[in-house]
C-alpha atoms as a PDB file:
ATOM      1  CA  UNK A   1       0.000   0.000   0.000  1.00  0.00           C
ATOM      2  CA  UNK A   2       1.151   3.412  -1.266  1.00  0.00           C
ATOM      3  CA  UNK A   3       1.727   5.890   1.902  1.00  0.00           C
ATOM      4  CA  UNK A   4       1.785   9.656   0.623  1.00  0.00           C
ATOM      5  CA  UNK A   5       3.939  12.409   1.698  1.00  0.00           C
ATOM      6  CA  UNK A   6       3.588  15.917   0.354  1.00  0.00           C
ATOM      7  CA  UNK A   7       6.873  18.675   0.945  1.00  0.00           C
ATOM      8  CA  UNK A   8       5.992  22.082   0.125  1.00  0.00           C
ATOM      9  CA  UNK A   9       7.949  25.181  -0.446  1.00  0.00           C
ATOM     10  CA  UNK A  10       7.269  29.131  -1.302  1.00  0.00           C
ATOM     11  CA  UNK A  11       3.596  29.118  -1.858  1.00  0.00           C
ATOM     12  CA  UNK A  12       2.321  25.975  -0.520  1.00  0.00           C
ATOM     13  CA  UNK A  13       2.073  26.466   3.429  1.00  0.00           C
ATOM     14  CA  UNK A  14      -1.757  26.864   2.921  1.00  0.00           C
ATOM     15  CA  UNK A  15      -2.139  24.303   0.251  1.00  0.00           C
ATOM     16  CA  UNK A  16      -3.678  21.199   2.328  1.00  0.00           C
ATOM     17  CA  UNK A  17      -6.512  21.908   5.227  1.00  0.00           C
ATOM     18  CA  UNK A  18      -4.684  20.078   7.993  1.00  0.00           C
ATOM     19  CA  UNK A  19      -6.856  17.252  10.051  1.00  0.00           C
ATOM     20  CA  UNK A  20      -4.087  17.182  12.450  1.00  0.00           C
ATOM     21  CA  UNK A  21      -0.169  17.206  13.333  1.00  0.00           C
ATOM     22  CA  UNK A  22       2.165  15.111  15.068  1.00  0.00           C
ATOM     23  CA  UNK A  23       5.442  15.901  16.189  1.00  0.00           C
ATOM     24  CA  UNK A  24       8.396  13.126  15.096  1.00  0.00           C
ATOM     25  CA  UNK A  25      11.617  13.177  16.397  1.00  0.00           C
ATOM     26  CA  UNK A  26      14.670  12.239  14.384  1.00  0.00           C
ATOM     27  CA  UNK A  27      18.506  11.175  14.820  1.00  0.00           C
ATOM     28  CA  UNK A  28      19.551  14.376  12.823  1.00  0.00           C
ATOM     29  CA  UNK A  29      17.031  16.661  14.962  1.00  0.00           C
ATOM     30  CA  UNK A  30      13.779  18.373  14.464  1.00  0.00           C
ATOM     31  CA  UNK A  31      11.724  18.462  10.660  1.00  0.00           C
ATOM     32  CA  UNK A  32      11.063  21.807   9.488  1.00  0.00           C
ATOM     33  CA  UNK A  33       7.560  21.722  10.968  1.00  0.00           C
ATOM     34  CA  UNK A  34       5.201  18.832  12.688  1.00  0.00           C
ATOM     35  CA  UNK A  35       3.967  16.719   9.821  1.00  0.00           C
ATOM     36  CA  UNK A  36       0.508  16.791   9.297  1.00  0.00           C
ATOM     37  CA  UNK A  37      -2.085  14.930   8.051  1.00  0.00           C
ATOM     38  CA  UNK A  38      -4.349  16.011   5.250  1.00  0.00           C
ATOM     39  CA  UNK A  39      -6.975  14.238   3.279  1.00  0.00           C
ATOM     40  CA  UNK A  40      -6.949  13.935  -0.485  1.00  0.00           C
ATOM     41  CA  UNK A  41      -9.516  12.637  -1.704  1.00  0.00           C
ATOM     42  CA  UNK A  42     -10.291   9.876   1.139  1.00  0.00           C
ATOM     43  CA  UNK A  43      -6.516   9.288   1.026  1.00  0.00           C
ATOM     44  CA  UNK A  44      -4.525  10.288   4.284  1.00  0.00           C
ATOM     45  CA  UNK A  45      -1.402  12.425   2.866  1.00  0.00           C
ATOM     46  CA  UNK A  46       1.328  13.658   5.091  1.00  0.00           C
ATOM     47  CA  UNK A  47       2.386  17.145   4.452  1.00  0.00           C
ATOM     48  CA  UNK A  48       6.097  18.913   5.526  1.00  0.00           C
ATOM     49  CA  UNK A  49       6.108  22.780   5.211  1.00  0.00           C
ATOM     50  CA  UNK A  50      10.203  22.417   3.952  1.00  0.00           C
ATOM     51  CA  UNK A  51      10.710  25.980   4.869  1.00  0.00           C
ATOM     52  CA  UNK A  52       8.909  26.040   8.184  1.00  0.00           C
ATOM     53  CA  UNK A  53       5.142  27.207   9.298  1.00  0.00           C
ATOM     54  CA  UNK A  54       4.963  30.150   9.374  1.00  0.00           C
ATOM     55  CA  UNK A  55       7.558  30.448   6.279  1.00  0.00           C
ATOM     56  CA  UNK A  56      11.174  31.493   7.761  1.00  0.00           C
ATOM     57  CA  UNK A  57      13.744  28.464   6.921  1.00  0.00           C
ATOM     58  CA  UNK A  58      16.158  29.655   4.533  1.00  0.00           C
ATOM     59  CA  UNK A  59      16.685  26.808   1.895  1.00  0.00           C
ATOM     60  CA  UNK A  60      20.774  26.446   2.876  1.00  0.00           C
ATOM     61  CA  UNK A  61      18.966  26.260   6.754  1.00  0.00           C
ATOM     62  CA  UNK A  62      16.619  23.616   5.369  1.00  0.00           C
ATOM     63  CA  UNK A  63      17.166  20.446   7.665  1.00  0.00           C
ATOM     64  CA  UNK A  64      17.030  18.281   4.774  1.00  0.00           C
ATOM     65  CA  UNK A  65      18.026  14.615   6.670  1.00  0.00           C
ATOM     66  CA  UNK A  66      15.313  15.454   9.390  1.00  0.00           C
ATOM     67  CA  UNK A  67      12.549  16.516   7.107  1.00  0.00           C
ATOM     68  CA  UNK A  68      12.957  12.953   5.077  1.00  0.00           C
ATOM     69  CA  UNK A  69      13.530  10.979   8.048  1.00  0.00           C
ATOM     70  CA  UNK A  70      10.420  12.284   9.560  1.00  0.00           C
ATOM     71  CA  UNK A  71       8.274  11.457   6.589  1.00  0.00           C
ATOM     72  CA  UNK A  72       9.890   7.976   6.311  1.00  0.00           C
ATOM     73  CA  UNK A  73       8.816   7.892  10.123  1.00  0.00           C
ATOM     74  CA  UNK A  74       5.371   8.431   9.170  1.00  0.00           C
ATOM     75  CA  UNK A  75       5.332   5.578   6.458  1.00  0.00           C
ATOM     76  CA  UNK A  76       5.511   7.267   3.840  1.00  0.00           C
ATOM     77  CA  UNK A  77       7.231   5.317   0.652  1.00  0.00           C
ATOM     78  CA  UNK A  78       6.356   7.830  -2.173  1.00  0.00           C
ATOM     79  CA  UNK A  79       6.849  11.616  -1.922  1.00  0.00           C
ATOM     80  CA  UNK A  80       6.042  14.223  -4.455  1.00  0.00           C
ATOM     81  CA  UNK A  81       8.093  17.555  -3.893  1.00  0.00           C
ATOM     82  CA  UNK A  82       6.125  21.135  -4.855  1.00  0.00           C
ATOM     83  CA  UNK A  83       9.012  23.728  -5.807  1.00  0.00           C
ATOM     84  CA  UNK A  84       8.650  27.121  -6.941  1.00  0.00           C
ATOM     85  CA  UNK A  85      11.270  27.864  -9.779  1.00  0.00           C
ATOM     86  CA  UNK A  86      12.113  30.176 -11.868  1.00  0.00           C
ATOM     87  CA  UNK A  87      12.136  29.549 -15.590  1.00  0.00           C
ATOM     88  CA  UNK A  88      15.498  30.014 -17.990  1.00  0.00           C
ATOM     89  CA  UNK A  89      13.607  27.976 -20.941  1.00  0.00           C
ATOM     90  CA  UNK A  90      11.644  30.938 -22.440  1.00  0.00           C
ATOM     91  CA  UNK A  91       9.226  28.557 -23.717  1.00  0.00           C
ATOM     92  CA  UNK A  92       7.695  28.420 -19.828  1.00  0.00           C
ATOM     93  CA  UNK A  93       5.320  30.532 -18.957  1.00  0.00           C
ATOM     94  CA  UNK A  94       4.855  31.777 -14.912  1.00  0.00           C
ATOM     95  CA  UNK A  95       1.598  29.690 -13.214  1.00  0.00           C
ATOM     96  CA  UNK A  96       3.125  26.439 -15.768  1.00  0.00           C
ATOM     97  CA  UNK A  97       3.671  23.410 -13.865  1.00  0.00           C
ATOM     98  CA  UNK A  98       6.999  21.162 -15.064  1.00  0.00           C
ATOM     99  CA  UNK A  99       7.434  17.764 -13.991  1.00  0.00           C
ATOM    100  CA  UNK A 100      11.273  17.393 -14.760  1.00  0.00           C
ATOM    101  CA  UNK A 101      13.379  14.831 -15.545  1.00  0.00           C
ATOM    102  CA  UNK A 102      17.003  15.559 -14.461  1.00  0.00           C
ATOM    103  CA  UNK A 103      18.770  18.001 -12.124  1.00  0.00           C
ATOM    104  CA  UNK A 104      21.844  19.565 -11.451  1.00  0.00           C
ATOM    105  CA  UNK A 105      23.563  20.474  -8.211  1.00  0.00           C
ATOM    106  CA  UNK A 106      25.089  24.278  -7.484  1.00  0.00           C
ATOM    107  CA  UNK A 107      24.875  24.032  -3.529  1.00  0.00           C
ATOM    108  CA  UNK A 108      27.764  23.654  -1.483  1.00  0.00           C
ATOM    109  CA  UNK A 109      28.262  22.818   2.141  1.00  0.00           C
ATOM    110  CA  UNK A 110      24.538  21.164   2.891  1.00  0.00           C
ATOM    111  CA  UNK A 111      24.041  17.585   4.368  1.00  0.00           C
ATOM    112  CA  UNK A 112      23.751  15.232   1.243  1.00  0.00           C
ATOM    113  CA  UNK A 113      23.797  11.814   3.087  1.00  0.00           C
ATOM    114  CA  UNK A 114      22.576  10.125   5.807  1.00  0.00           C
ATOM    115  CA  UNK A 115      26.186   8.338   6.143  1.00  0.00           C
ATOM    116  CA  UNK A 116      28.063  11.596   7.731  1.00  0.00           C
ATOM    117  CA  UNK A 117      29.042  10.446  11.318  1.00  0.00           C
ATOM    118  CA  UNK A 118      30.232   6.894  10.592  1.00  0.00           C
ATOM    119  CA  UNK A 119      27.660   5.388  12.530  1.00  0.00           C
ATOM    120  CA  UNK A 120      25.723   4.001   9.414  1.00  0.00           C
ATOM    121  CA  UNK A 121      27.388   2.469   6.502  1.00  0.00           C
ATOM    122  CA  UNK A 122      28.742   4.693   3.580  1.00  0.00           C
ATOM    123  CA  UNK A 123      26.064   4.237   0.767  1.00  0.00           C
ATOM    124  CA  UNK A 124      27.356   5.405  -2.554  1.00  0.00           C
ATOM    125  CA  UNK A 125      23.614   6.223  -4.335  1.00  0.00           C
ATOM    126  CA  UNK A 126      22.822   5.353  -7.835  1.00  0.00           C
ATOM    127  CA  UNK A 127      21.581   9.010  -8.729  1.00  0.00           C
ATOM    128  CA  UNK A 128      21.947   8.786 -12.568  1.00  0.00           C
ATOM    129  CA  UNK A 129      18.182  10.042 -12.987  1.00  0.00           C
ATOM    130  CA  UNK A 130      17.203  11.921  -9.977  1.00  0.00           C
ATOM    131  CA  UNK A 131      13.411  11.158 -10.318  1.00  0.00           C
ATOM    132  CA  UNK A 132      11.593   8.285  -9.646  1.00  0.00           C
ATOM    133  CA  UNK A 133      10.108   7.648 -12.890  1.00  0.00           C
ATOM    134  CA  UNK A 134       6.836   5.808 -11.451  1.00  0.00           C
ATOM    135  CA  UNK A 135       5.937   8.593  -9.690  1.00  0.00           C
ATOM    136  CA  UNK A 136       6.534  11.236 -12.153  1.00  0.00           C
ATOM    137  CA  UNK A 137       4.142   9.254 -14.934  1.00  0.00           C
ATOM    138  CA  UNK A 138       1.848   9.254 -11.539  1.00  0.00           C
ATOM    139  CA  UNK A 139       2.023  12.787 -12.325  1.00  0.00           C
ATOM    140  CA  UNK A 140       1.594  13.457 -15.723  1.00  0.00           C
ATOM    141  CA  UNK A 141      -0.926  10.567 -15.747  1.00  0.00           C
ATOM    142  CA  UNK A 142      -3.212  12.081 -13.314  1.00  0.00           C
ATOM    143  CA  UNK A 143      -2.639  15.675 -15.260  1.00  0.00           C
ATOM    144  CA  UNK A 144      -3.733  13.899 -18.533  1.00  0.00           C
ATOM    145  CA  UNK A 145      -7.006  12.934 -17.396  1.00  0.00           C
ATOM    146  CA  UNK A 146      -7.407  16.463 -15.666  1.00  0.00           C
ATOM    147  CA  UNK A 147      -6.819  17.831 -19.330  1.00  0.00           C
ATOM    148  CA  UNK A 148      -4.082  19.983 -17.210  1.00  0.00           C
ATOM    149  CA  UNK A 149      -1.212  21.155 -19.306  1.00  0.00           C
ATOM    150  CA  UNK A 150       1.919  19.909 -17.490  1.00  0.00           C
ATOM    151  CA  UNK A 151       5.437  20.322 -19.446  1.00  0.00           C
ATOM    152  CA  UNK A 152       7.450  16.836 -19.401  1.00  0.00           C
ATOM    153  CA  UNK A 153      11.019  16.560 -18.395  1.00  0.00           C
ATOM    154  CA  UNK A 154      13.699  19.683 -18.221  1.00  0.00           C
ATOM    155  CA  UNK A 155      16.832  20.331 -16.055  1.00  0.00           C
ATOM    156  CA  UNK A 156      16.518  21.927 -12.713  1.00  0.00           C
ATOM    157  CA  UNK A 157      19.710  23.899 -11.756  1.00  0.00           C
ATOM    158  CA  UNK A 158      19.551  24.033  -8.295  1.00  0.00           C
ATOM    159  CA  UNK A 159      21.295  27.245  -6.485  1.00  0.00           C
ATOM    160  CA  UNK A 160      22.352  28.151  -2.955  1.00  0.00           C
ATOM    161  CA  UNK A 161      19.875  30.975  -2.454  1.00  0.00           C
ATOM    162  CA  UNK A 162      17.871  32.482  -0.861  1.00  0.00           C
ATOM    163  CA  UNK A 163      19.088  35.364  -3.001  1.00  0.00           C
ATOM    164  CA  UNK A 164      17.740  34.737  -6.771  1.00  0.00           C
ATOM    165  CA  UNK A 165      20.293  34.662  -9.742  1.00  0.00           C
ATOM    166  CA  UNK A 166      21.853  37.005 -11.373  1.00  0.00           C
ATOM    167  CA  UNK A 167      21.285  37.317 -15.486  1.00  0.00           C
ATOM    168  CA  UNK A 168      24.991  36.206 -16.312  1.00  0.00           C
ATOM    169  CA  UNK A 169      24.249  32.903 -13.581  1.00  0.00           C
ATOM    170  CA  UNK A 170      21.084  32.431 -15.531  1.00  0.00           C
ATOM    171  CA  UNK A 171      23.148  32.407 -18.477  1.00  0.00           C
ATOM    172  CA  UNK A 172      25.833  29.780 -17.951  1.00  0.00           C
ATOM    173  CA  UNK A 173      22.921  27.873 -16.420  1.00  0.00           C
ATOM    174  CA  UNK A 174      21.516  27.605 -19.408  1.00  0.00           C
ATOM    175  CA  UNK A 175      24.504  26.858 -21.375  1.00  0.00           C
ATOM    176  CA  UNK A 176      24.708  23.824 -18.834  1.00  0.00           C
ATOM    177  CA  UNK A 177      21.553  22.508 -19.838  1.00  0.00           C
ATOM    178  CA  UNK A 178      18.997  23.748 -17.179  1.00  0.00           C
ATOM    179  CA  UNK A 179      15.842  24.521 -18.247  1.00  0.00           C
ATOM    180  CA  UNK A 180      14.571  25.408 -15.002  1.00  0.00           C
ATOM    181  CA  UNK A 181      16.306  27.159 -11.349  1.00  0.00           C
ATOM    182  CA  UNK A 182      15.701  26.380  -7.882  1.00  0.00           C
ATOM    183  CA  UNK A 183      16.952  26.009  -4.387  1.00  0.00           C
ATOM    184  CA  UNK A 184      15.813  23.165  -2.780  1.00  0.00           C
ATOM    185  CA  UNK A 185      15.565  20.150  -4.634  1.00  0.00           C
ATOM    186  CA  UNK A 186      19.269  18.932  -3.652  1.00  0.00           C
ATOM    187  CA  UNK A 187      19.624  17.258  -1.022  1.00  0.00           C
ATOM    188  CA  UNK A 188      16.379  16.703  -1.032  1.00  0.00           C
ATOM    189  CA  UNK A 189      16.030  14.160  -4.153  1.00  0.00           C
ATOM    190  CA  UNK A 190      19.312  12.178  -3.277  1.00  0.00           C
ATOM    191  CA  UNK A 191      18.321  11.699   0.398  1.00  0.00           C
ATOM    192  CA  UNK A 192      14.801  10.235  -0.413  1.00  0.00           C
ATOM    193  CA  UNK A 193      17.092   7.774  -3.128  1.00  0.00           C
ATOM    194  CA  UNK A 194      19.095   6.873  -0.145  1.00  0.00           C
ATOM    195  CA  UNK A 195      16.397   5.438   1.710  1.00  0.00           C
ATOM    196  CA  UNK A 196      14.193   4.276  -0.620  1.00  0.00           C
ATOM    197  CA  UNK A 197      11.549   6.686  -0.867  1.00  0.00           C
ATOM    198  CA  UNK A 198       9.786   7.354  -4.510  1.00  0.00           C
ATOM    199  CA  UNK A 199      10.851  11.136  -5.098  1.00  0.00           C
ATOM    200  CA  UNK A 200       9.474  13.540  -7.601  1.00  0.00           C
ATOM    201  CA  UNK A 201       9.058  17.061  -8.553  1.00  0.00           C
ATOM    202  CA  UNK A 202       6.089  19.264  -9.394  1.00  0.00           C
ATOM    203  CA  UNK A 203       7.640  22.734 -10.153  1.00  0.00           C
ATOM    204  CA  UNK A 204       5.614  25.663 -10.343  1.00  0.00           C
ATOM    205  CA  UNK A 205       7.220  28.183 -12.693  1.00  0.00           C
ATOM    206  CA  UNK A 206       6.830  31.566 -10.531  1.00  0.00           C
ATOM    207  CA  UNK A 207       8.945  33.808 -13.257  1.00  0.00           C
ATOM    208  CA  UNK A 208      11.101  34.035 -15.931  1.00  0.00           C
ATOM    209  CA  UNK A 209      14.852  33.947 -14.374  1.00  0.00           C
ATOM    210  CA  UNK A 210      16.820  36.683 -14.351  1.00  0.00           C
ATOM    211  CA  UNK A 211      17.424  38.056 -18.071  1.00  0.00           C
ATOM    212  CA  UNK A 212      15.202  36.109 -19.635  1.00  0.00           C
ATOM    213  CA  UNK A 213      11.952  38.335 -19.808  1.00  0.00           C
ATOM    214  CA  UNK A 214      13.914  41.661 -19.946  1.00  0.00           C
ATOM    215  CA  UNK A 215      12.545  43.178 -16.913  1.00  0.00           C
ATOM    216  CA  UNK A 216      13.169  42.913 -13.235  1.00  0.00           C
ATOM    217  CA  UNK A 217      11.825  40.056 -11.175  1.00  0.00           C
ATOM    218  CA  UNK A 218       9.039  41.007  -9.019  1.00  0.00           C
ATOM    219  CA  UNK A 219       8.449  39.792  -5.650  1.00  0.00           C
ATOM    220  CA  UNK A 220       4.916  40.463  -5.363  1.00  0.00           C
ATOM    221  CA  UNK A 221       3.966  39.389  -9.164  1.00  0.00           C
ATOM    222  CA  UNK A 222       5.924  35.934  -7.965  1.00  0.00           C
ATOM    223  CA  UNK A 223       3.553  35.877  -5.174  1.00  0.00           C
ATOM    224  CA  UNK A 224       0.133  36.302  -6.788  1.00  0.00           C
ATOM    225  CA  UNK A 225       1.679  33.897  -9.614  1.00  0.00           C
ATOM    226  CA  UNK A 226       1.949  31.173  -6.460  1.00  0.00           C
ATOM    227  CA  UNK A 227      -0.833  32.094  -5.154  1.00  0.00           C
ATOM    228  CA  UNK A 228      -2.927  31.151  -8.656  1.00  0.00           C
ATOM    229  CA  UNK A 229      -1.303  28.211  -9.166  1.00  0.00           C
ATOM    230  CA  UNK A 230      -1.887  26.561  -5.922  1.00  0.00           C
ATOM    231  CA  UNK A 231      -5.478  25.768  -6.795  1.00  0.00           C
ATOM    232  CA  UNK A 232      -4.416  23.484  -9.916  1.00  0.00           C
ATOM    233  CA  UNK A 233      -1.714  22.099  -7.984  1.00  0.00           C
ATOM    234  CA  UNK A 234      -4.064  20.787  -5.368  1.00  0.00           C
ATOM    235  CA  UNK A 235      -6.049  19.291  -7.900  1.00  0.00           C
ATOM    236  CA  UNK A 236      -3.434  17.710  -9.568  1.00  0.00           C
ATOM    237  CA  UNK A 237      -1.783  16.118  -6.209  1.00  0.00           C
ATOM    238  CA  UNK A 238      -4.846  15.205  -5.407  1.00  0.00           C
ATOM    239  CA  UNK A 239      -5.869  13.149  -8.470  1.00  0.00           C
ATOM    240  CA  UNK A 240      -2.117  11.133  -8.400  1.00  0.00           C
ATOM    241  CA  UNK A 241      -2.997  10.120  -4.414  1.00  0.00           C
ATOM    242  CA  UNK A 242      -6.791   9.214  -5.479  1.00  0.00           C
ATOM    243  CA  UNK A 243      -5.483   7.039  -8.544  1.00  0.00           C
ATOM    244  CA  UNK A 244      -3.780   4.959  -5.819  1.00  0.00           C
ATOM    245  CA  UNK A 245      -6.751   3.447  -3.763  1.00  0.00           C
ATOM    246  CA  UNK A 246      -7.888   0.122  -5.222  1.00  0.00           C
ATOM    247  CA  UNK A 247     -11.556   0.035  -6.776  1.00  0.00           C
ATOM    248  CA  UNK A 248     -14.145  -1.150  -3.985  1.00  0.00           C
END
């Protein structure tokens, strides 16, 4: 049996009515928030707030090992990741959802294992595609028969923040391959591989990155551009944890 778990970012605090939370304690310290349980559909989902409720964890402050630990706690074994991200393909549009295919790693200095004190043994992950590619067909599947338009596959560069890019980063991000920039999918992706949890992505385009529109970012327009798209996203999330209950 499929056990949900939900992690959302910039945006998504008041995505999910919560039933109720519990508190879960973990060897690498406190999760972000106290998971709590939502329903979807008649499904129970757990949902993480990544950057803390109300919204004030940084993402390089992000306890990444305890947020994952405490969903595993929970039972969850498939996990679908909401991330607000800027777009460097000019083809996307801000309010499009991407479900992407590959990533690659800018961070420096966060917590990428579980294997870091020599207590557990060193696990050298298989990472060659970051996504679980069950879940993200879950995805597009369930945004298929919602006639939602949902862009397949793309390259998320993901940055140190919390500062955005600047237009000549965007730039050589671009020449790298990315077709989309964040700042929290690593470690997030490679910790769920590490223990076995099904990991996607559902990225929420809030702008065009820097230099790729020709005008400034704005923080507000990013905002109400979350703020739009949280009502499809629900929908969408919603329809992938439905699709999973067996017919009566």
């Amino acid at each position: 049996m499929r056990q949900w778990g939900i992690i959302g970012g910039t945006g998504a605090v008041d995505l999910l009515e919560r039933q109720h939370e519990q508190t879960f304690d973990t060897p690498w310290g406190a999760p972000s928030s106290r998971l709590a349980q939502v329903d979807l559909g008649g499904v129970p989902v757990w949902f993480l707030a990544r950057h803390g409720n109300p919204h004030r964890i940084a993402p390089h402050r992000v306890n990444y090992q305890a947020n994952v630990a405490a969903l595993q706690q929970a039972g969850v074994t498939d996990l679908i990741a909401i991330n607000a991200v800027g777009g460097i393909d000019p083809g996307l549009a801000p309010g499009d959802l991407v479900v992407p295919d590959q990533l690659i790693d800018y961070t420096w200095g966060r917590e990428s294992t579980f294997a870091n004190d020599g207590d557990r043994p060193l696990v050298h992950v298989e990472f060659g595609r970051p996504f679980s590619e069950l879940l993200r067909q879950d995805l597009l599947k369930a945004a298929s028969g919602l006639d939602l338009r949902v862009h397949e596959g793309g390259c998320c560069a993901v940055t140190q923040g919390p500062r955005l890019e600047t237009e000549a980063e965007v730039g050589r991000l671009s020449r790298d391959g990315a077709t989309l920039v964040g700042m929290t999918s690593m470690p997030e992706a490679v910790l769920a591989r590490e223990i076995g949890l099904n990991y996607a992505s559902l990225c929420v385009v809030a702008n065009a990155a820097a230099g790729v529109a020709g005008e400034a970012i704005s923080l507000d327009e990013i905002d109400r551009v979350l703020q739009r798209a949280m009502g499809t996203v629900r929908e969408l999330i919603k329809a992938v944890c439905s699709s999973s209950v067996p017919a009566a």
